[in-house]
Protein backbone atom coordinates (compact mmCIF):
# COMPACT_ATOMS: atom_id res chain seq x y z
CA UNK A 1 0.00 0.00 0.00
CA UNK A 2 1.51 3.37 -0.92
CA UNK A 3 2.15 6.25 1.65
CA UNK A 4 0.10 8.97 2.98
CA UNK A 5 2.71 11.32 1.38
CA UNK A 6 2.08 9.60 -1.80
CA UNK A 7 -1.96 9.46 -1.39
CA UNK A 8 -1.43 13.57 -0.85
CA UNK A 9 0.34 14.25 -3.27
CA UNK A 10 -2.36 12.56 -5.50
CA UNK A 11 -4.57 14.71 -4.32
CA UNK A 12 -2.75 17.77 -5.47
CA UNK A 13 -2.30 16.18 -8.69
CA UNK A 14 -6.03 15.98 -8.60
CA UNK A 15 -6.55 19.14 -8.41
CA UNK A 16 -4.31 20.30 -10.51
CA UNK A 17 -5.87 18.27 -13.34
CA UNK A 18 -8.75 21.16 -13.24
CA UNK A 19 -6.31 23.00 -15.64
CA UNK A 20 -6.27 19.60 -18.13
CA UNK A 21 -10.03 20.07 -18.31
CA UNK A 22 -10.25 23.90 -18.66
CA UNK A 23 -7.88 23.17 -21.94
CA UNK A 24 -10.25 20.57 -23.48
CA UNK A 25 -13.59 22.28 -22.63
CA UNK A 26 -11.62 25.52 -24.81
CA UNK A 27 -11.38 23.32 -27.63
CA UNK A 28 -15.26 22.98 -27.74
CA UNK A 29 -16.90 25.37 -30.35
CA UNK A 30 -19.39 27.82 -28.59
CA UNK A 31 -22.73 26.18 -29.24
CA UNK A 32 -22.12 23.30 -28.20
CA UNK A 33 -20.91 23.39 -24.00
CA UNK A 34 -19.54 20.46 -22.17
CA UNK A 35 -22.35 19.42 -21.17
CA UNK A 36 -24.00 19.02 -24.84
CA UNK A 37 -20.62 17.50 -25.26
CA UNK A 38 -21.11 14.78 -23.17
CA UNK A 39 -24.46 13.72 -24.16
CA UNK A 40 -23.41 13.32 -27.77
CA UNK A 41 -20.58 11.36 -26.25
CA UNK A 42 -22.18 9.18 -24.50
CA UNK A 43 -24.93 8.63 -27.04
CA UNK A 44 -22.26 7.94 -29.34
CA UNK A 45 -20.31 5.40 -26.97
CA UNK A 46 -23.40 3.39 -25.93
CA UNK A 47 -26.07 3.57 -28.41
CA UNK A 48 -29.79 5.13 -28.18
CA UNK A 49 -31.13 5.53 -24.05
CA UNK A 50 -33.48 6.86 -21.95
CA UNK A 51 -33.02 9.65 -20.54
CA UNK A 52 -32.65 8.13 -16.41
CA UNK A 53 -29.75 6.20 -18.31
CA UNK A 54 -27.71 9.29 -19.47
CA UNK A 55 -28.42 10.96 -16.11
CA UNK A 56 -27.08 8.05 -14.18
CA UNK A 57 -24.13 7.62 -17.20
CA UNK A 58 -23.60 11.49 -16.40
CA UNK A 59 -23.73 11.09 -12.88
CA UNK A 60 -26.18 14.12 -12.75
CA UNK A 61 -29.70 14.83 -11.61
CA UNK A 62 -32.43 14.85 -14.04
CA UNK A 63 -33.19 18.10 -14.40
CA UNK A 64 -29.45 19.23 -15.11
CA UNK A 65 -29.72 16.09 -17.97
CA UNK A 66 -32.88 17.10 -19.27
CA UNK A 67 -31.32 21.24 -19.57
CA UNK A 68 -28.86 19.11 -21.64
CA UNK A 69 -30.79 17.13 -23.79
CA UNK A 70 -33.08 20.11 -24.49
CA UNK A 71 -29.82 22.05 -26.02
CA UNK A 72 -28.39 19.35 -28.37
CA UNK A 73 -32.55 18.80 -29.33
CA UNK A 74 -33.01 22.18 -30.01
CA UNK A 75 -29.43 21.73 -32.49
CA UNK A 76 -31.22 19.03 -34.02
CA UNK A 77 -27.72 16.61 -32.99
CA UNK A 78 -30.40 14.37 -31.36
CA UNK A 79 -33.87 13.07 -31.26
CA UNK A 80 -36.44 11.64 -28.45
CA UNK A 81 -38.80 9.46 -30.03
CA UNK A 82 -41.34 7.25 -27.70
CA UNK A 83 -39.85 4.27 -25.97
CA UNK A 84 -42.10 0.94 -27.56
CA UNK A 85 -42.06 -0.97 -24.24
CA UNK A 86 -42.95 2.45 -21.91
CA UNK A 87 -44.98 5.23 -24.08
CA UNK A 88 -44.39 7.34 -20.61
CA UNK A 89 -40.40 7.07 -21.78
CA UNK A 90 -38.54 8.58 -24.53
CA UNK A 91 -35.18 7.16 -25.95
CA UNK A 92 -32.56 9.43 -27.15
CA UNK A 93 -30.74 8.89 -30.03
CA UNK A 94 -28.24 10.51 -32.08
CA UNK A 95 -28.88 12.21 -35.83
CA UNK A 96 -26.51 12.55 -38.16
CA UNK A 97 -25.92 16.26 -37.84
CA UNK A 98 -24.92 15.14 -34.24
CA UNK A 99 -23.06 12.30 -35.17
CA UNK A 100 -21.46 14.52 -37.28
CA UNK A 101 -20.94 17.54 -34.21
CA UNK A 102 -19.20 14.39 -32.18
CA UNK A 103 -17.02 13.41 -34.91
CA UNK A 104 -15.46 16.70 -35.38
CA UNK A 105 -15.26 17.04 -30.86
CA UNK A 106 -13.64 13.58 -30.88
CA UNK A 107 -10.79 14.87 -34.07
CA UNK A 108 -10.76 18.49 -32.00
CA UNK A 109 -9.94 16.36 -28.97
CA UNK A 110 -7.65 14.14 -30.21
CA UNK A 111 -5.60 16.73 -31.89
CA UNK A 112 -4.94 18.18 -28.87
CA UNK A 113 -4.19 14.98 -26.52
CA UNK A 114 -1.84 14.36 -29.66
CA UNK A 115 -0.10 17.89 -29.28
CA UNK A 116 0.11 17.70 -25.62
CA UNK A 117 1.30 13.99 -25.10
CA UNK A 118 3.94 14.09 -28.46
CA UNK A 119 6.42 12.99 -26.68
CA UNK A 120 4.67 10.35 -24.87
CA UNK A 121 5.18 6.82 -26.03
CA UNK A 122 2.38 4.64 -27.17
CA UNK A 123 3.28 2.44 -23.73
CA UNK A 124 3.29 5.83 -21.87
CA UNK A 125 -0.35 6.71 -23.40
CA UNK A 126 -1.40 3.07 -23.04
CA UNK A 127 -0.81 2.82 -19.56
CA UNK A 128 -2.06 6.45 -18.43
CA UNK A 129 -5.75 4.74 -20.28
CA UNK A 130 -4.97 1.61 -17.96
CA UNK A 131 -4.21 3.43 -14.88
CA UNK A 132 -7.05 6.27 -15.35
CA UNK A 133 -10.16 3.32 -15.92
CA UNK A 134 -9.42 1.35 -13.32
CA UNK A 135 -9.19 4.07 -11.26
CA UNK A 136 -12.92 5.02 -12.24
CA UNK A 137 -13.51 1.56 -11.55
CA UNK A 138 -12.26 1.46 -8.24
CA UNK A 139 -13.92 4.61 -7.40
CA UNK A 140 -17.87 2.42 -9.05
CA UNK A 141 -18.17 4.90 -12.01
CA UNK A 142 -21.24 3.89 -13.80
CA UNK A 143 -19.67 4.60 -17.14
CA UNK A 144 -17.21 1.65 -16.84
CA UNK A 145 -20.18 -0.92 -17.24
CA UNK A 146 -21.75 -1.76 -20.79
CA UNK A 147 -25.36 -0.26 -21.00
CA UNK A 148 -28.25 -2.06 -21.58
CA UNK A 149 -29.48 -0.76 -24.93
CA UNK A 150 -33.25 -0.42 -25.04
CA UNK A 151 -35.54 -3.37 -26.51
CA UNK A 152 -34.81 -3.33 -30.42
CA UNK A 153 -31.53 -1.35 -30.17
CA UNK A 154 -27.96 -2.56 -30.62
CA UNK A 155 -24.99 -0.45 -28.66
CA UNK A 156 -23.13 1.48 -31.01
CA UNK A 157 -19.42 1.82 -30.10
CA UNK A 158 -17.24 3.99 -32.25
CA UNK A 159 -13.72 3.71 -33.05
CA UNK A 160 -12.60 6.50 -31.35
CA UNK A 161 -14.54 7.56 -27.80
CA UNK A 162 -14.37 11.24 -27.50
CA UNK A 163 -12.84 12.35 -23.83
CA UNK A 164 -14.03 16.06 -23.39
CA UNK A 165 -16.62 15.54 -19.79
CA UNK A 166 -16.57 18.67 -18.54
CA UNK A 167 -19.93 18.29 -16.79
CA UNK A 168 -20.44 15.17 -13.98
């Protein structure tokens, strides 16, 4: 088990990864905010939901989720249609304009991980990924487990999973 020293100075490290995120929310273009970011995120990474899902995958309340979902609707990036087994539900799905909006955050993104980490191997990169999920793990972060797509749907899981979570 490591030391106390070492478990503080984690903790500053923590906190000083507040500047990491400040860079990658700036990369975001101005009408879409992390938090539109993340819903087209995880829409992308696990497929059409219901809206309790994304809360829970956001670790957010409802209403906070549903000022979310409301902005990317309103961008037309994605759609609520009525959930077949629960007409009280909707599921959320991504269109292609906002398939399109996350593939241009996930190059944006990745651009700027690959600017900032240049001189990081691919075993240096590789284990950061490592280190950083099972940390989430450890810590029970909903997001680590697959979803449970809703009846009909298949999860969709793209190539590249966009990191920008500025909200939750």
């Amino acid at each position: 088990m490591a030391e106390r020293t070492q478990y503080e100075e984690l903790m500053r490290q923590f906190s000083a990864f507040g500047a990491v995120r400040r860079e990658l929310g700036r990369i975001l273009p101005s009408d879409c905010p992390g938090g539109s970011a993340a819903v087209l995120t995880l829409l992308g990474r696990h497929g059409a939901m219901r809206m309790s899902r994304l809360a829970e995958l956001l670790a957010v309340d409802m209403s906070v989720t549903s000022r979310h979902v409301a902005h990317v609707v309103d961008r037309g990036w994605i759609e609520r249609s009525a959930d077949p087994s629960d007409k009280r539900s909707r599921i959320l799905r991504l269109t292609p304009s906002g398939q399109i909006r996350l593939d241009e955050l996930s190059r944006r993104t990745a651009q700027l991980l690959a600017d900032r980490l240049s001189d990081w191997s691919d075993e240096e990169v590789g284990q950061l990924i490592r280190l950083m999920a099972r940390l989430r793990a450890d810590f029970g972060d909903c997001r680590t487990h697959p979803a449970q797509p809703p009846p009909g749907e298949t999860p969709h899981t793209p190539e590249l999973e966009h990191t920008t979570r500025t909200p939750a």
